[in-house]
C-alpha atoms as a PDB file:
ATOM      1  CA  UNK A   1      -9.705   7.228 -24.308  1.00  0.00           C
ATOM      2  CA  UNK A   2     -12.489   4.524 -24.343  1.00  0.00           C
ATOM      3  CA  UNK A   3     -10.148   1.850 -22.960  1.00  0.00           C
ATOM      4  CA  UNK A   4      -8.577   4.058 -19.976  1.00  0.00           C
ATOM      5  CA  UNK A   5     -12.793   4.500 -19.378  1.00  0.00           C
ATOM      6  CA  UNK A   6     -13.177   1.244 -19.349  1.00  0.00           C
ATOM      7  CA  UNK A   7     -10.290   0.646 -17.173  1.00  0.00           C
ATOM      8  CA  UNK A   8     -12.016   3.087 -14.922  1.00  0.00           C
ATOM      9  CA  UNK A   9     -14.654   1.456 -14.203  1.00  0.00           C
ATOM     10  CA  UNK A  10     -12.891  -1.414 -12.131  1.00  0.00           C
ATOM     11  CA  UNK A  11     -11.855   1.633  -9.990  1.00  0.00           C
ATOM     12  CA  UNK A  12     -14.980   2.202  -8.627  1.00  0.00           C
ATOM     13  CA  UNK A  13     -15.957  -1.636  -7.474  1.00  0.00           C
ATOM     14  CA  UNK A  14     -14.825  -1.057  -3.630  1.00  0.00           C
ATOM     15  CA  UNK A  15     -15.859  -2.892  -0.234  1.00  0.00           C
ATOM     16  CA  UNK A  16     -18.461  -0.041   0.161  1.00  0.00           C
ATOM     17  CA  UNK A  17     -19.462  -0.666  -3.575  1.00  0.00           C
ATOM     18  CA  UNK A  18     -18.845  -4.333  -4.641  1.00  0.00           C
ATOM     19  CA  UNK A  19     -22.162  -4.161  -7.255  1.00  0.00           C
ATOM     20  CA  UNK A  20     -23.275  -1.257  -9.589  1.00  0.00           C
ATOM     21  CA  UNK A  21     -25.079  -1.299 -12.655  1.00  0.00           C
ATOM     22  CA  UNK A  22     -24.659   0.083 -15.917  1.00  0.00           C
ATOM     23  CA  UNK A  23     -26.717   3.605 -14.864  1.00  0.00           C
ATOM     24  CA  UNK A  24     -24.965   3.700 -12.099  1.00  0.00           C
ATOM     25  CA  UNK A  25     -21.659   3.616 -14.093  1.00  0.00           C
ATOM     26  CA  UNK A  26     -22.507   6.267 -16.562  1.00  0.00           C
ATOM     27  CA  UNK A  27     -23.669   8.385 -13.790  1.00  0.00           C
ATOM     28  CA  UNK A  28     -20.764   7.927 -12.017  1.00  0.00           C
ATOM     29  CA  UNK A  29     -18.334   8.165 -15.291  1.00  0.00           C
ATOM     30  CA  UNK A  30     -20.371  10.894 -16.841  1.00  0.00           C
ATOM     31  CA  UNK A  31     -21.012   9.094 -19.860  1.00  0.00           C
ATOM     32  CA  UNK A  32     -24.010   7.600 -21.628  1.00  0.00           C
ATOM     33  CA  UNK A  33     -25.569   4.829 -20.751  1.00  0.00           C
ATOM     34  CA  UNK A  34     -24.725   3.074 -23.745  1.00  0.00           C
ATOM     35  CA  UNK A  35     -20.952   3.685 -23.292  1.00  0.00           C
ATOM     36  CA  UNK A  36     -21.074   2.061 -19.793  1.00  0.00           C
ATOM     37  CA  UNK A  37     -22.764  -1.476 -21.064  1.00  0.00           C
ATOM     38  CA  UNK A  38     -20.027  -0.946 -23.917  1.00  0.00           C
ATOM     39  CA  UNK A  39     -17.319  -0.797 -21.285  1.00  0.00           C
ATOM     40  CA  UNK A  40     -18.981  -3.366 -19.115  1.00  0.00           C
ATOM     41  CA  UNK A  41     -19.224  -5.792 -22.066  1.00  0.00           C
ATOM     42  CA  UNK A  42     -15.122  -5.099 -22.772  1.00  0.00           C
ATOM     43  CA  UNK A  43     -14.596  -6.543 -19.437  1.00  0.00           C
ATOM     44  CA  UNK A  44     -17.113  -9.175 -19.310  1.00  0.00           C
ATOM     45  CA  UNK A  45     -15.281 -10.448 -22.350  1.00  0.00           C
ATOM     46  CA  UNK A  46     -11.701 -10.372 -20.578  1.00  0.00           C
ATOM     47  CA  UNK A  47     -13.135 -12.041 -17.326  1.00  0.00           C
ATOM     48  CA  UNK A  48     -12.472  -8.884 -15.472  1.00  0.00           C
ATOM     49  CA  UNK A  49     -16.291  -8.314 -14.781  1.00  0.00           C
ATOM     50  CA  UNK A  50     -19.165 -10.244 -13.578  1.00  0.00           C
ATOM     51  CA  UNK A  51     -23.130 -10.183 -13.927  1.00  0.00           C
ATOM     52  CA  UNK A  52     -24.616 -10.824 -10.674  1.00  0.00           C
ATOM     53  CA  UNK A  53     -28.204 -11.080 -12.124  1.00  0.00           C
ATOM     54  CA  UNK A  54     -30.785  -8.248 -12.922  1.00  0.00           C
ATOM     55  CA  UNK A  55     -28.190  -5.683 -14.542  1.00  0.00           C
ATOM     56  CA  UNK A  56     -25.723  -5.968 -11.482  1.00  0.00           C
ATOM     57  CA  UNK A  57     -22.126  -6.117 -12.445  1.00  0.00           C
ATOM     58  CA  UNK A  58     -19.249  -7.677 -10.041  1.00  0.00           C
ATOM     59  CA  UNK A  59     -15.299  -7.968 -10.110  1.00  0.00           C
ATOM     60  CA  UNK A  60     -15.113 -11.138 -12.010  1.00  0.00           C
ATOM     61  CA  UNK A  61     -12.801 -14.112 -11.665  1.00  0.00           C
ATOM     62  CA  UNK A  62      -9.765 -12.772 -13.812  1.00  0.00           C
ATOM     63  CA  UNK A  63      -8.931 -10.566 -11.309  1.00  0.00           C
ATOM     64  CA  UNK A  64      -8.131 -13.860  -8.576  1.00  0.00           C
ATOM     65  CA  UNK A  65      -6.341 -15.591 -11.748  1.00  0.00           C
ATOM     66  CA  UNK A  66      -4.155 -12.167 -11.905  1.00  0.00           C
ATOM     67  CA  UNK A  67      -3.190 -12.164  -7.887  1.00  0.00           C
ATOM     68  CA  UNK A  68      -2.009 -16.038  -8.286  1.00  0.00           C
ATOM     69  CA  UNK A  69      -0.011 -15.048 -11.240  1.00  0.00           C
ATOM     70  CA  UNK A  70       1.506 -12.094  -9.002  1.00  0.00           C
ATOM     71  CA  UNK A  71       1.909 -14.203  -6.349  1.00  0.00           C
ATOM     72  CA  UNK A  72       4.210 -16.683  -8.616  1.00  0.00           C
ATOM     73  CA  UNK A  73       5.825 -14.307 -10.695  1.00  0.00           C
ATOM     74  CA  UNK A  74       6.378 -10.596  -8.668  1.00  0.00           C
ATOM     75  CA  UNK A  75       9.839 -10.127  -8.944  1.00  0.00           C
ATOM     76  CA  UNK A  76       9.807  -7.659  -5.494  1.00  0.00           C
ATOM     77  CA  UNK A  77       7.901 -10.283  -3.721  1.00  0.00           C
ATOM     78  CA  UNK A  78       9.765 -13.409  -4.610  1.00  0.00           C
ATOM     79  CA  UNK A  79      12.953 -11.951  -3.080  1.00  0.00           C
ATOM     80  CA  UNK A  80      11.353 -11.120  -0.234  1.00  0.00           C
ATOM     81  CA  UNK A  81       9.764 -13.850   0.595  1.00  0.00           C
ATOM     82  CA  UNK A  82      12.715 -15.527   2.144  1.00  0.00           C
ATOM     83  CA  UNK A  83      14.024 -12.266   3.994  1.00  0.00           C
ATOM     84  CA  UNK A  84      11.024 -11.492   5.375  1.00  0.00           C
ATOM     85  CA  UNK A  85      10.882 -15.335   7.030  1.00  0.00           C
ATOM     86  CA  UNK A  86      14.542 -15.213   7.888  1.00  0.00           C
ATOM     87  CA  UNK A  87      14.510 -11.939   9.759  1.00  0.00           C
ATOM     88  CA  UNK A  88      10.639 -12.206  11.633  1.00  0.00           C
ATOM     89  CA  UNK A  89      12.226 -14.288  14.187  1.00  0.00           C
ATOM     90  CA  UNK A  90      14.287 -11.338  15.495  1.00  0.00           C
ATOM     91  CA  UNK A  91      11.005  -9.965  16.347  1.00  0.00           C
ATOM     92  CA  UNK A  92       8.941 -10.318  19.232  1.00  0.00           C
ATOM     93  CA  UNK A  93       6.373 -12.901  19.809  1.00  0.00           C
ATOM     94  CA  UNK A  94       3.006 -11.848  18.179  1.00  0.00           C
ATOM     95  CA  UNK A  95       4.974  -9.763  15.690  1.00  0.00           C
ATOM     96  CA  UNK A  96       4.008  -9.014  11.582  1.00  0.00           C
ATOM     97  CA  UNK A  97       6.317  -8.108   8.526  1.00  0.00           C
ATOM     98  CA  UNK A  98       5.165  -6.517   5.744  1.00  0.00           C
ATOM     99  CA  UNK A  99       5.903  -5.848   2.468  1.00  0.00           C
ATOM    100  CA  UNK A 100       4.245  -2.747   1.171  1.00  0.00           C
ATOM    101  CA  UNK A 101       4.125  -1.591  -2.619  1.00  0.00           C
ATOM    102  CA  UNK A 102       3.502   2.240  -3.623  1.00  0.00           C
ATOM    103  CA  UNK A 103      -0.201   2.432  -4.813  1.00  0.00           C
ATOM    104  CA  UNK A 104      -0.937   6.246  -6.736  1.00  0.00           C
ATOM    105  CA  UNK A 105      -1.428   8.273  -3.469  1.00  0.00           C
ATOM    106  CA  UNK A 106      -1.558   4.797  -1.390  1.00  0.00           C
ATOM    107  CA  UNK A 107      -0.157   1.941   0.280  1.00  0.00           C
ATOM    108  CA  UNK A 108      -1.163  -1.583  -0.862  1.00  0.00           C
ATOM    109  CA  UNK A 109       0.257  -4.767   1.380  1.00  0.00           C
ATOM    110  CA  UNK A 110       1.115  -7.181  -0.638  1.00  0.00           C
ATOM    111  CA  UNK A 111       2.230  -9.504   1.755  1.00  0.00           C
ATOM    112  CA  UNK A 112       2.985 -10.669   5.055  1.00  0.00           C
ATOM    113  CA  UNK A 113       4.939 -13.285   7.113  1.00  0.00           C
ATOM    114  CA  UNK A 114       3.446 -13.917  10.813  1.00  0.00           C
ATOM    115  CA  UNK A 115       5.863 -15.519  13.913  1.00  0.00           C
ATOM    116  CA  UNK A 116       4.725 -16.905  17.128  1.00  0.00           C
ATOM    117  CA  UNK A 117       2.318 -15.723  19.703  1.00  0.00           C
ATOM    118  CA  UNK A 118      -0.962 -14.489  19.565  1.00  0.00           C
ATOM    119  CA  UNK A 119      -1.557 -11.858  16.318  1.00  0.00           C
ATOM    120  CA  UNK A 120      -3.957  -9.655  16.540  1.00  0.00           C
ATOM    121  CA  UNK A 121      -4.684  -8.258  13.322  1.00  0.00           C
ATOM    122  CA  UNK A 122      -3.120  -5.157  11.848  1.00  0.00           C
ATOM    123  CA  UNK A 123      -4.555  -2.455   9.294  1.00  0.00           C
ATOM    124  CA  UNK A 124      -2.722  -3.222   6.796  1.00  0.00           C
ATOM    125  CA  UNK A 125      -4.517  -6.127   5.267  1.00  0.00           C
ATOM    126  CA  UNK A 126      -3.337  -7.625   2.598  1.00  0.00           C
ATOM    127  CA  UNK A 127      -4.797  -6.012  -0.704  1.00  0.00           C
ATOM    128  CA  UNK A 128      -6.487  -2.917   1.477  1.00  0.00           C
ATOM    129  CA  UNK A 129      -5.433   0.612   0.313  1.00  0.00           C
ATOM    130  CA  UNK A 130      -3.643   2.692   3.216  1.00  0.00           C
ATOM    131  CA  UNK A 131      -3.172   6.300   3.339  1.00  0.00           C
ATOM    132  CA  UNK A 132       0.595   7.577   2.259  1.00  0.00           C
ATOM    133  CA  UNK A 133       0.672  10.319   5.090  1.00  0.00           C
ATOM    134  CA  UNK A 134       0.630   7.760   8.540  1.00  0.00           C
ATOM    135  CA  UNK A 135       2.148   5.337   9.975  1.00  0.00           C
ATOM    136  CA  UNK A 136       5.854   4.312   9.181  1.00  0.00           C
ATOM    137  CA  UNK A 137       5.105   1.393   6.800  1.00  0.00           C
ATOM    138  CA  UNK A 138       3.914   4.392   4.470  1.00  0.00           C
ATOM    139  CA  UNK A 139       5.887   7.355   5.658  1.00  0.00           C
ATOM    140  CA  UNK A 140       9.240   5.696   4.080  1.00  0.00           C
ATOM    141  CA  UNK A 141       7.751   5.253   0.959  1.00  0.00           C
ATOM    142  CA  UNK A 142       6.235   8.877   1.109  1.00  0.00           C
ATOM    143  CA  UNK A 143      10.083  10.176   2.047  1.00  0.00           C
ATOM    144  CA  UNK A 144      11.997   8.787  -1.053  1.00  0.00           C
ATOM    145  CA  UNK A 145       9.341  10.089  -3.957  1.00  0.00           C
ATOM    146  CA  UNK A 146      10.824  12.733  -6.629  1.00  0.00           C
ATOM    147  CA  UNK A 147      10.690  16.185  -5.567  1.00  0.00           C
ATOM    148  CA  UNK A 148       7.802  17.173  -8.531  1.00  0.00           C
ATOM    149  CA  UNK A 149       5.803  13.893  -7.683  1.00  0.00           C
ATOM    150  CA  UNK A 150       5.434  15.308  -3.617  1.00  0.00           C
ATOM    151  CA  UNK A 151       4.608  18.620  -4.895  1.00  0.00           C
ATOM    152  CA  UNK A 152       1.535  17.625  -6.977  1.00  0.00           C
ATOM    153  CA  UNK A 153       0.665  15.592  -3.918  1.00  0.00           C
ATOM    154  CA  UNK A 154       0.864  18.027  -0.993  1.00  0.00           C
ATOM    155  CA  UNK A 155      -1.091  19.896  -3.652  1.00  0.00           C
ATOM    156  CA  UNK A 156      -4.110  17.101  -3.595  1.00  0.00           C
ATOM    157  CA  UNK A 157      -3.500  16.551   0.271  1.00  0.00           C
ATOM    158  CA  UNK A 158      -2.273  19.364   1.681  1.00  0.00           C
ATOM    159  CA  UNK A 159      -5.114  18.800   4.408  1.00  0.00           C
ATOM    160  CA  UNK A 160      -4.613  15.365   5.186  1.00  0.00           C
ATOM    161  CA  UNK A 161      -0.779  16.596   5.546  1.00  0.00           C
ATOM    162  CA  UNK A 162      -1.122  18.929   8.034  1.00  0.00           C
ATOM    163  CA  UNK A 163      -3.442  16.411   9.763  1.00  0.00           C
ATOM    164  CA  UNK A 164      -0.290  13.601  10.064  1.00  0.00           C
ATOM    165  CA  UNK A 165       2.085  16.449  11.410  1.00  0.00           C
ATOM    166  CA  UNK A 166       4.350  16.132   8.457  1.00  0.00           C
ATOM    167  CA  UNK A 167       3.599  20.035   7.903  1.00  0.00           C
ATOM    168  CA  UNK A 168       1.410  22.770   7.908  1.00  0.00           C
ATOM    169  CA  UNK A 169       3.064  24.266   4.672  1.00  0.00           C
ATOM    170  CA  UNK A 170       5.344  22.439   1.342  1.00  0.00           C
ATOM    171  CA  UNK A 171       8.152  23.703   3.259  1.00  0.00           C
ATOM    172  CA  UNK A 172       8.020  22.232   6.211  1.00  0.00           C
ATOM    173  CA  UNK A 173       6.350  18.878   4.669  1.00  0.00           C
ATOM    174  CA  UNK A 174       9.469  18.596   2.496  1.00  0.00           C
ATOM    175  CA  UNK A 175      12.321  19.157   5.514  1.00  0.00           C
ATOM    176  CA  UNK A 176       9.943  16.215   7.207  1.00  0.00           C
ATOM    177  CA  UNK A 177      10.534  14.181   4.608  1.00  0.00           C
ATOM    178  CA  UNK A 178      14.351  14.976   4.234  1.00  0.00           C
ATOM    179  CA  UNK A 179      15.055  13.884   7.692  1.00  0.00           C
ATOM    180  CA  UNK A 180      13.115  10.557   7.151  1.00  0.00           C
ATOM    181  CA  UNK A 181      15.588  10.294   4.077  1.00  0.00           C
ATOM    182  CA  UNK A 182      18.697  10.815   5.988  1.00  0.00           C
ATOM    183  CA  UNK A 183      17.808   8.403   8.625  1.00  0.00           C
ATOM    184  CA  UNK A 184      17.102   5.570   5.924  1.00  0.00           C
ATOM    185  CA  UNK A 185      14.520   4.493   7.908  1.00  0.00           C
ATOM    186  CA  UNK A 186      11.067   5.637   9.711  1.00  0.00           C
ATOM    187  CA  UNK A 187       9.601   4.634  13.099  1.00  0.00           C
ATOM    188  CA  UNK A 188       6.237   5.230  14.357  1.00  0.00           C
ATOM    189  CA  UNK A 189       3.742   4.980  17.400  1.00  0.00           C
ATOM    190  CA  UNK A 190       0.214   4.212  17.150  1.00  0.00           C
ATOM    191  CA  UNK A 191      -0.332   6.062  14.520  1.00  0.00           C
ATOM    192  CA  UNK A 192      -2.154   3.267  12.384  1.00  0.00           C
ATOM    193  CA  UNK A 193      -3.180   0.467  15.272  1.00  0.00           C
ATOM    194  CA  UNK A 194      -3.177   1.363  18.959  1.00  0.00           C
ATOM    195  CA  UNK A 195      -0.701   0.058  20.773  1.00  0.00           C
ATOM    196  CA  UNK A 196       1.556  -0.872  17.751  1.00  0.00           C
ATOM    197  CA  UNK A 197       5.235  -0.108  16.816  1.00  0.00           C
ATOM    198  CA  UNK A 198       6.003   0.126  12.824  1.00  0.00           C
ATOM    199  CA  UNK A 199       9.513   0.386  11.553  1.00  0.00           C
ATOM    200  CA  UNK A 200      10.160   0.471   8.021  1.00  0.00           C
ATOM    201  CA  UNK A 201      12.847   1.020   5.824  1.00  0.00           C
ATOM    202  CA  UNK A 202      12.308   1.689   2.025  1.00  0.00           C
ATOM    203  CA  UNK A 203      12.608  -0.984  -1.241  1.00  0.00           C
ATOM    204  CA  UNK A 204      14.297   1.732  -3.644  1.00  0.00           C
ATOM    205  CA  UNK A 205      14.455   1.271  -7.863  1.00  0.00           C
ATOM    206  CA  UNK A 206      17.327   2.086  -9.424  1.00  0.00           C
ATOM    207  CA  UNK A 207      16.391   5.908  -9.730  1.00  0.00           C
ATOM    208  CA  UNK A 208      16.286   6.222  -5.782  1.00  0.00           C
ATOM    209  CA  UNK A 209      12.515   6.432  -5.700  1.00  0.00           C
ATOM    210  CA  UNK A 210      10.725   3.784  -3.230  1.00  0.00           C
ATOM    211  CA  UNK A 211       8.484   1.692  -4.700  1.00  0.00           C
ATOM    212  CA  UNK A 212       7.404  -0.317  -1.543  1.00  0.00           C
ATOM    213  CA  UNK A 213       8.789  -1.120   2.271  1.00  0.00           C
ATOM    214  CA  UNK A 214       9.368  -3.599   4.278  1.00  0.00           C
ATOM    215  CA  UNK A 215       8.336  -3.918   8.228  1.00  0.00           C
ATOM    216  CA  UNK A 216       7.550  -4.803  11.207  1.00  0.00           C
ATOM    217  CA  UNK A 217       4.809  -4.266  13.333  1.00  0.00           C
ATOM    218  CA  UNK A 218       5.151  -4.743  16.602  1.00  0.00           C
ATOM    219  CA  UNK A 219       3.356  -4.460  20.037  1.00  0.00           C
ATOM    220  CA  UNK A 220       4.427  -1.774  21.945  1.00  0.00           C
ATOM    221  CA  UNK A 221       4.431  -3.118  25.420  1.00  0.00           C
ATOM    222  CA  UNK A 222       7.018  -6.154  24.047  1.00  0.00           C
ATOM    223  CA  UNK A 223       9.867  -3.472  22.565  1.00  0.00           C
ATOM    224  CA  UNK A 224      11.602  -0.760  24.280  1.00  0.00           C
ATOM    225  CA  UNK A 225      13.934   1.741  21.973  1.00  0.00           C
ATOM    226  CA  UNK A 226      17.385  -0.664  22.281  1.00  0.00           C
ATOM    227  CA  UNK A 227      14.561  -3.577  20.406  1.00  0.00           C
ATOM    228  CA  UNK A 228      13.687  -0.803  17.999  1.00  0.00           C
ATOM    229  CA  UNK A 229      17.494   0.534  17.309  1.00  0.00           C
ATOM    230  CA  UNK A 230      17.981  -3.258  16.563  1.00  0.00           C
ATOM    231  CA  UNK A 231      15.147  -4.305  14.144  1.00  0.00           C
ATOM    232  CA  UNK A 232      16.466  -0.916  12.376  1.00  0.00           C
ATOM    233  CA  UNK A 233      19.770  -2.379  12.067  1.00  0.00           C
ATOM    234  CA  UNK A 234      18.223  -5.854  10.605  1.00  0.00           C
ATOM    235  CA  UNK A 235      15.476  -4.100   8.746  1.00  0.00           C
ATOM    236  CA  UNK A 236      17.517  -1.777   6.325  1.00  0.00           C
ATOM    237  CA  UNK A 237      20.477  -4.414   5.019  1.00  0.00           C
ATOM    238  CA  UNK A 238      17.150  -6.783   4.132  1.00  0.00           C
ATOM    239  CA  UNK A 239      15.310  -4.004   2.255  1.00  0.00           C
ATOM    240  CA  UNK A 240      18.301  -2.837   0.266  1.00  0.00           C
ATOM    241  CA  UNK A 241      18.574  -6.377  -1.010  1.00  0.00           C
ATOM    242  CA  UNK A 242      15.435  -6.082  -2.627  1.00  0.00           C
ATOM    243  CA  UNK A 243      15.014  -5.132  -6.056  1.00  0.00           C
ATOM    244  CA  UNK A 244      12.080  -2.568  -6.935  1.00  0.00           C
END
């Protein structure tokens, strides 16, 4: 129990937040204020947290030593690292690919490969958490989850749901998400950047449940639906060769 609190207090270091202190932490945690220094100190010690003078706590430098180790080691992103440079020239010029990894009830990028042309930049950064309910990059994932895993989320989200149009009601949320699963693929328009065409198809394990997606982003005024239908036809061979 005290180490998943002390896990959760690199959960709450966010762009908004990047310094707290120690009564800040216990408030936040609802714990004393000697548990939080206790928890603080535990990840001081591993490198994963920094002072920043006067009681003021950072991320600390483990965490960049842990992305260069991912970005060496990832299995999922060291296959797709070639695809993803093989198949962006198909796109059009100014075009992203992306590879996305599930993220609790999020979307973290993880990487992407760039081609020619201006690039203006897209949401998903690299690293930035993206809601699971828009956009197709996170929709595929979203469509090939286990059947008790969507319920507890519509449950949490039901709101933010109905928002997206993938349903007003589980029912009609889950026959959204079956016809994303029968198409193998999802498509979407604007829905995350103005302007902006995603098409993603899923990176499945070996249980059928996606744990990421790759796609493309592309602008809207360079593709017409025959440049969609063929990205799809690129896109889901590539993804299937991935391993989750």
């Amino acid at each position: 129990m005290a180490t998943d609190r002390a896990l959760g207090v690199l959960t709450l270091f966010s762009l908004e937040k990047p310094v707290w202190t120690a009564e800040e932490v216990a408030g936040r945690l609802e714990v004393s204020i000697s548990s939080a220094y206790r928890y603080l100190s535990n990840l001081m010690e591993l490198g994963l947290v920094a002072t920043a003078g006067a009681g003021r706590y950072v991320l600390g430098p483990a965490i960049i030593q842990l992305d260069r180790q991912i970005q060496l080691t990832d299995p999922m992103l060291q296959q797709a690292r070639p695809i993803m440079e093989e198949l962006i020239v198909y796109a059009p010029p100014g075009s992203v690919m992306l590879l996305c990894r599930a993220f609790g009830d999020s979307v973290l990028c993880v990487h992407q490969v760039l081609n020619q042309g201006p690039q203006a930049v897209v949401s998903y950064e690299r690293g930035r958490p993206m809601i699971m309910f828009r956009g197709a990059t996170s929709r595929v994932i979203l469509a090939f989850q286990q059947t008790r895993a969507l319920q507890a989320m519509y449950a949490r989200h039901a709101a933010e749901i109905g928002a997206a149009g993938l349903g007003e009601d589980w029912a009609t949320f889950r026959q959204t998400l079956t016809r994303i699963r029968r198409q193998g693929h999802a498509v979407s328009y604007g829905e995350i950047d103005p302007g902006r065409v995603g098409i993603a198809a899923p990176i499945l394990n070996e249980d059928g449940r996606a744990v990421g997606s790759l796609s493309f982003v592309v602008a809207q005024s360079e593709i017409d639906e025959r440049g969609v239908n063929r990205l799809v036809h690129l896109l889901a061979p590539a993804a299937a060769e991935i391993r989750g």
